[in-house]
Protein backbone atom coordinates (compact mmCIF):
# COMPACT_ATOMS: atom_id res chain seq x y z
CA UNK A 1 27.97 -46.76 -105.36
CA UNK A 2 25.49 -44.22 -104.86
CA UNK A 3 26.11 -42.48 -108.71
CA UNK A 4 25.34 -45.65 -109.66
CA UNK A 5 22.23 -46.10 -107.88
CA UNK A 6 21.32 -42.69 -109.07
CA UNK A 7 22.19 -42.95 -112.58
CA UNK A 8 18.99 -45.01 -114.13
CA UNK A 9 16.38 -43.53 -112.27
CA UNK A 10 18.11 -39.78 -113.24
CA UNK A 11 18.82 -41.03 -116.95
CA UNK A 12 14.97 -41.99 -117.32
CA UNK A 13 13.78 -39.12 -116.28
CA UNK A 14 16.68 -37.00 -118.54
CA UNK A 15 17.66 -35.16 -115.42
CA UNK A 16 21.61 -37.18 -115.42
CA UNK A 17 23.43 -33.97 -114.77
CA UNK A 18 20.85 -32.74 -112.20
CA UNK A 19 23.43 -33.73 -109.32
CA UNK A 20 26.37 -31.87 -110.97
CA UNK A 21 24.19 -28.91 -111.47
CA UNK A 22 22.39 -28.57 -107.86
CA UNK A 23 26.05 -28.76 -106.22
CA UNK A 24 28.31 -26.92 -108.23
CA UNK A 25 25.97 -24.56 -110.08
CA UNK A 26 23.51 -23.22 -107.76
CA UNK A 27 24.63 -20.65 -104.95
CA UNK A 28 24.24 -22.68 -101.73
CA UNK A 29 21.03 -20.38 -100.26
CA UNK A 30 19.08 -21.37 -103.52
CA UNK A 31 20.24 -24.81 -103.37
CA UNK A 32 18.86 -24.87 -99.71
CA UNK A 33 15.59 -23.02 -100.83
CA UNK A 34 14.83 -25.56 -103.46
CA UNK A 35 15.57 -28.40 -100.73
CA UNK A 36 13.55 -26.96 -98.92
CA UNK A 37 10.38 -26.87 -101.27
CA UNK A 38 10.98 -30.55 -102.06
CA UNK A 39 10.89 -31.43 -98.63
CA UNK A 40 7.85 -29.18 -98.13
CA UNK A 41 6.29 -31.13 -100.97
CA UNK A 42 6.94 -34.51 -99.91
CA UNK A 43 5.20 -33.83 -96.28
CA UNK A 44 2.23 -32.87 -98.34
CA UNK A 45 1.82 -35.98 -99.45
CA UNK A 46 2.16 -37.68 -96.15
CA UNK A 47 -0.93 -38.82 -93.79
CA UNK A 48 -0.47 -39.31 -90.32
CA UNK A 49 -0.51 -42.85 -90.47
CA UNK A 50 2.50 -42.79 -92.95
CA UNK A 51 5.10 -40.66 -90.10
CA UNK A 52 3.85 -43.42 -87.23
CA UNK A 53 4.95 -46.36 -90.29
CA UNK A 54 8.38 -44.12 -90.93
CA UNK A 55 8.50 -43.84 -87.02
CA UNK A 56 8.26 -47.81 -86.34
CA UNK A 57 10.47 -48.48 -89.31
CA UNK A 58 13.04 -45.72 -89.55
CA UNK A 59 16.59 -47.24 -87.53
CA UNK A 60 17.47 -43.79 -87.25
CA UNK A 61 14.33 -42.41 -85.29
CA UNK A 62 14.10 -45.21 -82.71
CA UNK A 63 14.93 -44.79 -79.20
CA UNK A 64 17.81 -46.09 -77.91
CA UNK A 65 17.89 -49.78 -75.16
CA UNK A 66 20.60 -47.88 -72.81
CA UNK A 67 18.98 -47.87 -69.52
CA UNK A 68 18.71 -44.42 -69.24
CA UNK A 69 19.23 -43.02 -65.85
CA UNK A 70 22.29 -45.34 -65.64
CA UNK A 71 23.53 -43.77 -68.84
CA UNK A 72 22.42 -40.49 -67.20
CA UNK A 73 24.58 -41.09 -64.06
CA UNK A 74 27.68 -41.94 -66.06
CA UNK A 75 27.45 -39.27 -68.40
CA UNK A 76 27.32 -36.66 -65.60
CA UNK A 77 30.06 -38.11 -63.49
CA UNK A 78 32.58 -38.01 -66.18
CA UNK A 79 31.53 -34.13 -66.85
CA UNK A 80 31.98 -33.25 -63.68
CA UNK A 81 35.17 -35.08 -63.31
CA UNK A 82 36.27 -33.33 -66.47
CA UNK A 83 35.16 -29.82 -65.33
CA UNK A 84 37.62 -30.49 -62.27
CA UNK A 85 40.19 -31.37 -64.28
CA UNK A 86 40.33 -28.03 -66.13
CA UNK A 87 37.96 -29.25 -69.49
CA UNK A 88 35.87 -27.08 -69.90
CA UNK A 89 32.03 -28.88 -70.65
CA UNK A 90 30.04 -27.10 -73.59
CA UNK A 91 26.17 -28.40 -75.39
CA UNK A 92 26.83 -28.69 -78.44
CA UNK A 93 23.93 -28.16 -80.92
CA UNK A 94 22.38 -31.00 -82.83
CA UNK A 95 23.57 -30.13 -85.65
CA UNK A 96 27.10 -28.54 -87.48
CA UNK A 97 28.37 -27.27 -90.68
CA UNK A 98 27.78 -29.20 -93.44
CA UNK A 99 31.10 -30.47 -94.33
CA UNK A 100 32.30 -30.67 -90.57
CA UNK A 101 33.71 -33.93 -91.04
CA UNK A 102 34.15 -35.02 -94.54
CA UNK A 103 36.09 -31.92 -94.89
CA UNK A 104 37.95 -31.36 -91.55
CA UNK A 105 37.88 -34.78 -90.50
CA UNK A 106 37.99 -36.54 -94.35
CA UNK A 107 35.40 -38.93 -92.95
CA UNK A 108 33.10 -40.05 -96.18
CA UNK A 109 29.61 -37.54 -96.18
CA UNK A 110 27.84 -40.98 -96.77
CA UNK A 111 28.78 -41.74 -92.76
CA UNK A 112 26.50 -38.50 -91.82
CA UNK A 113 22.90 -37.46 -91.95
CA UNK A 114 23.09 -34.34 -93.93
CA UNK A 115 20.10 -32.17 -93.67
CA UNK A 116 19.10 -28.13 -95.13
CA UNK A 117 20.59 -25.18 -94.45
CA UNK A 118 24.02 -25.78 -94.14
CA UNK A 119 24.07 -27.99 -91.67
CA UNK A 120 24.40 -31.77 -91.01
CA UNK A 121 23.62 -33.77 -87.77
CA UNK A 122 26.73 -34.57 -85.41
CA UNK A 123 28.44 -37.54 -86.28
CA UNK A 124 31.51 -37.15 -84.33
CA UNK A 125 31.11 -34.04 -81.21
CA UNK A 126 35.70 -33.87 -81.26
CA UNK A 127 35.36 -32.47 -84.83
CA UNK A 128 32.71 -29.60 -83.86
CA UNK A 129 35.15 -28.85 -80.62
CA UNK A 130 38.00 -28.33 -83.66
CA UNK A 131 35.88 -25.75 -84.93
CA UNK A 132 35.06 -24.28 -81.32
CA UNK A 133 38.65 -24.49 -80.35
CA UNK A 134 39.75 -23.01 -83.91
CA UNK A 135 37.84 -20.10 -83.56
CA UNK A 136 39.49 -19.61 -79.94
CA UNK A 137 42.71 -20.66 -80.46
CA UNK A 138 43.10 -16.93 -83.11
CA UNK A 139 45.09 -14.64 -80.70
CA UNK A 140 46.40 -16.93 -78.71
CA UNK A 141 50.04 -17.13 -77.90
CA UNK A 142 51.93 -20.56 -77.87
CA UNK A 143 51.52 -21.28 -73.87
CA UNK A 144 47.69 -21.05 -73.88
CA UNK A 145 45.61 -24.42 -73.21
CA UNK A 146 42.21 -25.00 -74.56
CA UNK A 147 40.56 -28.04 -72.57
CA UNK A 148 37.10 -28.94 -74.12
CA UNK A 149 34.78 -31.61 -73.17
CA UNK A 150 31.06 -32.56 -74.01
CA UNK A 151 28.56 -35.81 -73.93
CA UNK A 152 26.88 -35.81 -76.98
CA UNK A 153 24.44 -37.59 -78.66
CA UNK A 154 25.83 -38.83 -82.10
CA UNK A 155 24.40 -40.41 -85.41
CA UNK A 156 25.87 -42.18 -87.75
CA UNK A 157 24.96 -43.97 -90.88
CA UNK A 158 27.36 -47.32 -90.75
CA UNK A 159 25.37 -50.25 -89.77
CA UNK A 160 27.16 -52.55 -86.78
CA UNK A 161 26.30 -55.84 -86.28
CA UNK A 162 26.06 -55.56 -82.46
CA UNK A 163 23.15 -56.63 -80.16
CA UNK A 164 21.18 -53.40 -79.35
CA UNK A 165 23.02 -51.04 -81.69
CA UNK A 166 21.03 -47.85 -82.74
CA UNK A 167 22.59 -45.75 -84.81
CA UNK A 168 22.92 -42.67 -82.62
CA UNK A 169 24.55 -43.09 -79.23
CA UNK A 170 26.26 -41.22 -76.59
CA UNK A 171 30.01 -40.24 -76.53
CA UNK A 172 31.64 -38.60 -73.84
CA UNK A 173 34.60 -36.95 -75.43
CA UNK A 174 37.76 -34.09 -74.01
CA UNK A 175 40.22 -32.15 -76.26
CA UNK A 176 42.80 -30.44 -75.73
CA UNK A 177 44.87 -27.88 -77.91
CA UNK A 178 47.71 -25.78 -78.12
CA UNK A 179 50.80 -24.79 -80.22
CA UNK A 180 54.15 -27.11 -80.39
CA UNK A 181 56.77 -25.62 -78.21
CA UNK A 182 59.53 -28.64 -78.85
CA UNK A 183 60.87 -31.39 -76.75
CA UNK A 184 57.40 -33.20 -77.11
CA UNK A 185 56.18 -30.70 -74.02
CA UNK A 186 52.42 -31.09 -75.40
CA UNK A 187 52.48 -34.56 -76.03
CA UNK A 188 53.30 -35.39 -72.77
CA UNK A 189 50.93 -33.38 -70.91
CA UNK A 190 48.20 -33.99 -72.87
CA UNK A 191 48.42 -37.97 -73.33
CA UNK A 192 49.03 -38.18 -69.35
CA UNK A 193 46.16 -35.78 -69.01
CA UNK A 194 43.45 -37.65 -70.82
CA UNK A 195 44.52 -41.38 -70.11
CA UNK A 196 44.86 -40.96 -66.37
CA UNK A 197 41.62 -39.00 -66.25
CA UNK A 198 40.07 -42.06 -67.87
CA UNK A 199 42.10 -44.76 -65.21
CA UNK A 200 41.16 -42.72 -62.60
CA UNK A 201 37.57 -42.95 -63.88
CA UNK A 202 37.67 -46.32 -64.63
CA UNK A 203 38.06 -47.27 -61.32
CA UNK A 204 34.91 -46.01 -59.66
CA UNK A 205 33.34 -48.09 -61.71
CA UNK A 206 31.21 -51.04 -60.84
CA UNK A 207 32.00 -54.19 -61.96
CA UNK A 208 35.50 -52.92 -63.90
CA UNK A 209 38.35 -55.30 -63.01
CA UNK A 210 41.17 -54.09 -65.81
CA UNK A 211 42.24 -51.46 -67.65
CA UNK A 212 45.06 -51.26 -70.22
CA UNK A 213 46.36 -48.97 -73.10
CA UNK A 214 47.19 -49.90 -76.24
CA UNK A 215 49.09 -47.42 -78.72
CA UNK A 216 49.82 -47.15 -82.76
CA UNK A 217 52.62 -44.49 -83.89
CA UNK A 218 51.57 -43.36 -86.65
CA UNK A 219 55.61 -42.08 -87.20
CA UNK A 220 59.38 -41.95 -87.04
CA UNK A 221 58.72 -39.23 -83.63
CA UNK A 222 55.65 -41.15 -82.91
CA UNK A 223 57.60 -44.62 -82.30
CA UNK A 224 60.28 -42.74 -80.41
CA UNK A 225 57.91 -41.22 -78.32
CA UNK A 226 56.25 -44.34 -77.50
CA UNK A 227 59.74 -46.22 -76.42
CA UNK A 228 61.30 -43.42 -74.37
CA UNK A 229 58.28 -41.27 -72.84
CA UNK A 230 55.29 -43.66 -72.22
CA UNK A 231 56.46 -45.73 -69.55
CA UNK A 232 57.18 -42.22 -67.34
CA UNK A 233 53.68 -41.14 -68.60
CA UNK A 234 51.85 -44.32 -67.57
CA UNK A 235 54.48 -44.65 -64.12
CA UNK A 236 53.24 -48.51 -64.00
CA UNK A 237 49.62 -47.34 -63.03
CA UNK A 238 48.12 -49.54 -65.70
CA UNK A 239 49.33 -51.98 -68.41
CA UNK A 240 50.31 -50.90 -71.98
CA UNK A 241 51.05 -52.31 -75.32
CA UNK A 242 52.64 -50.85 -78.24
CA UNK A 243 52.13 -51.96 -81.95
CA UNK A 244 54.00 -51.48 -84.67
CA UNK A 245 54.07 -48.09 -86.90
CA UNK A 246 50.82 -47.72 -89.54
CA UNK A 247 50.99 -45.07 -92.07
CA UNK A 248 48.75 -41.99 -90.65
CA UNK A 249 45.17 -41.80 -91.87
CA UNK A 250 42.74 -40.31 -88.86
CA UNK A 251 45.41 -39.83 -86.65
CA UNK A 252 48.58 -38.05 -86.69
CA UNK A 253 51.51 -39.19 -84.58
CA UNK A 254 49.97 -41.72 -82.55
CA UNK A 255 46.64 -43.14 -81.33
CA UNK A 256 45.75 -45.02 -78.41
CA UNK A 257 42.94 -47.49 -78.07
CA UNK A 258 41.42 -47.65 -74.21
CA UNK A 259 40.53 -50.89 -73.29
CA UNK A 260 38.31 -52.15 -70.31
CA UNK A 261 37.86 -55.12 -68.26
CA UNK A 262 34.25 -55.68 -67.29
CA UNK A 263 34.04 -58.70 -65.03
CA UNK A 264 35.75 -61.54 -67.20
CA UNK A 265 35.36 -59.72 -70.78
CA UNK A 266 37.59 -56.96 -71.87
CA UNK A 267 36.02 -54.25 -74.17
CA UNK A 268 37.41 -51.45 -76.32
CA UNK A 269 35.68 -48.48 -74.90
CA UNK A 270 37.20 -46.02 -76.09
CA UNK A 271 40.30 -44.26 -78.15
CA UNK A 272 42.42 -41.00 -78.45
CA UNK A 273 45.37 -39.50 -80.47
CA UNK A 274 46.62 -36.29 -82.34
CA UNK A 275 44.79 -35.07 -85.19
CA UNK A 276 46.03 -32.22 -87.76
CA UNK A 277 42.49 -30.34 -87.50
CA UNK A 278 43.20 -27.43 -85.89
CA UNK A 279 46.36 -27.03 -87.45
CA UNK A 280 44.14 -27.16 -90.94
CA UNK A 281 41.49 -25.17 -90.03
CA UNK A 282 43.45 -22.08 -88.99
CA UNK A 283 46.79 -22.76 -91.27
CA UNK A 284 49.23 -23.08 -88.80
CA UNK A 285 51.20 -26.45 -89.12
CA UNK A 286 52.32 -25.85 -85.59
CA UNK A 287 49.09 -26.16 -83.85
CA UNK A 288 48.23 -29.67 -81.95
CA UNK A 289 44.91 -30.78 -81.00
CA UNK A 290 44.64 -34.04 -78.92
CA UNK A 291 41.26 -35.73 -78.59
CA UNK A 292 40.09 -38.70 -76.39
CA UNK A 293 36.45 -40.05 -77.03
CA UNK A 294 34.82 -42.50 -74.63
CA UNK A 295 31.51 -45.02 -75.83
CA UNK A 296 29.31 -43.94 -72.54
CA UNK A 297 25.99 -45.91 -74.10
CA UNK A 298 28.36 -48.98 -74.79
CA UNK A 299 29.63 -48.93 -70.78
CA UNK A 300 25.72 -48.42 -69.46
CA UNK A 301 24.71 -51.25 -71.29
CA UNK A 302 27.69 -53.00 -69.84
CA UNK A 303 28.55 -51.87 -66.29
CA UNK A 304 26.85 -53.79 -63.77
């Protein structure tokens, strides 16, 4: 859609293969110097009343309605929670690798606010703990445990029709990674891990009345999984559902969607599953890398 948007304007001006040439022609420090100058350009031309118009008008600029020492409050509970569990909390930067999840993640670049030099902002914190975890995980034998976690900020360019919805929000999110040993030994420990963390959680929290578990296997090992290791997993703490097999696309193996009952309304606050990232980024099919992200902005605006 966008080529075609771009494809008059570029073919009146005889610049059609401008695109082509800027990203596959030019080295990527003189690409991000002449981005730079056309940037530098454009503020020229602006007056201050023109960045308080772009600041009133801009859905990406404007702050958020999450009452914010509420969101505050919940953010830092789960960290600390998380730090006692053995994840380790990290601040991420604003901003990541250009490429960090269109190309690790295969997310669409049209979903993220790229920006210069290199980067783009973070659209989704789990894939910049692949990278952090990545560059950890070389060295490391097959019994060592990386446990991640981090609130973070995100923005995103999808539009949701949703009462309140800005398009950067919180997300409280944990990994966890190591190597595949057999007999599902990381599965288990890290799908207990993560969805008891969040049950546990779930009930401190005012106003929750429900929580429940609903899984996809993504696979042949991923259905057999579900059938004969969940219910010792779960131990009848909480309910669970399983749905049929889907062919993988996000997730590998399986996925699990956490769901939340918030006096007589249950909401999907959050979701986890296996991903093939790590394994990718450092060419070891062997390598697993669980992630669990939870919508902390969506449960402040909710929570009594």
């Amino acid at each position: 859609m966008k080529a075609k948007i771009l494809q008059r304007p570029l073919h009146d001006l005889g610049l059609q293969h401008l695109p082509s040439i800027l990203a596959g022609q030019l080295p990527g420090s003189t690409l991000n110097s002449v981005l730079l100058e056309i940037f530098h350009l454009k503020t020229t031309q602006l007056q201050p009343a023109d960045v308080l118009r772009a600041y009133a008008e801009n859905r990406f600029v404007r702050p958020s309605s999450a009452p914010f020492f509420k969101l505050v409050a919940i953010k830092n509970d789960l960290l600390q929670r998380a730090a006692s569990a053995g994840f380790e909390p990290l601040q991420l930067s604003p901003a990541c690798p250009l490429g960090t999840c269109s190309v690790v993640a295969l997310a669409h670049q049209d979903k993220v606010v790229s920006a210069t030099r290199g980067t783009e902002l973070v659209a989704d914190a789990t894939n910049v703990l692949a990278l952090e975890t990545a560059l950890r995980r070389k060295g490391q034998g097959p019994e060592d445990l990386i446990r991640l976690c981090a609130s973070h900020r995100h923005i995103r360019t999808q539009v949701f029709d949703l009462e309140g919805f800005t398009p950067h929000f919180d997300i409280f999110c944990m990994t966890s990674a190591g190597r595949d040993t057999g007999h599902f030994s990381f599965e288990k420990t890290t799908v207990a891990e993560h969805l008891l963390f969040y049950h546990s959680w779930a009930k401190t929290l005012p106003g929750a009345s429900g929580f429940r578990a609903v899984f996809t296997p993504f696979s042949t090992e991923g259905v057999r999984f579900c059938e004969s290791t969940l219910p010792d997993i779960v131990a009848g703490m909480f309910p669970i559902e399983v749905k049929p097999a889907e062919p993988e696309g996000y997730y590998r193996f399986l996925r699990c969607k956490i769901l939340l009952t918030l006096g007589t309304k249950e909401w999907e606050i959050g979701d986890c599953g296996f991903t093939n990232w790590t394994a990718r980024l450092l060419s070891n099919r062997k390598e697993r890398f669980f992630i669990s992200g939870l919508g902390v902005e969506m449960v402040a605006k909710l929570a009594d």
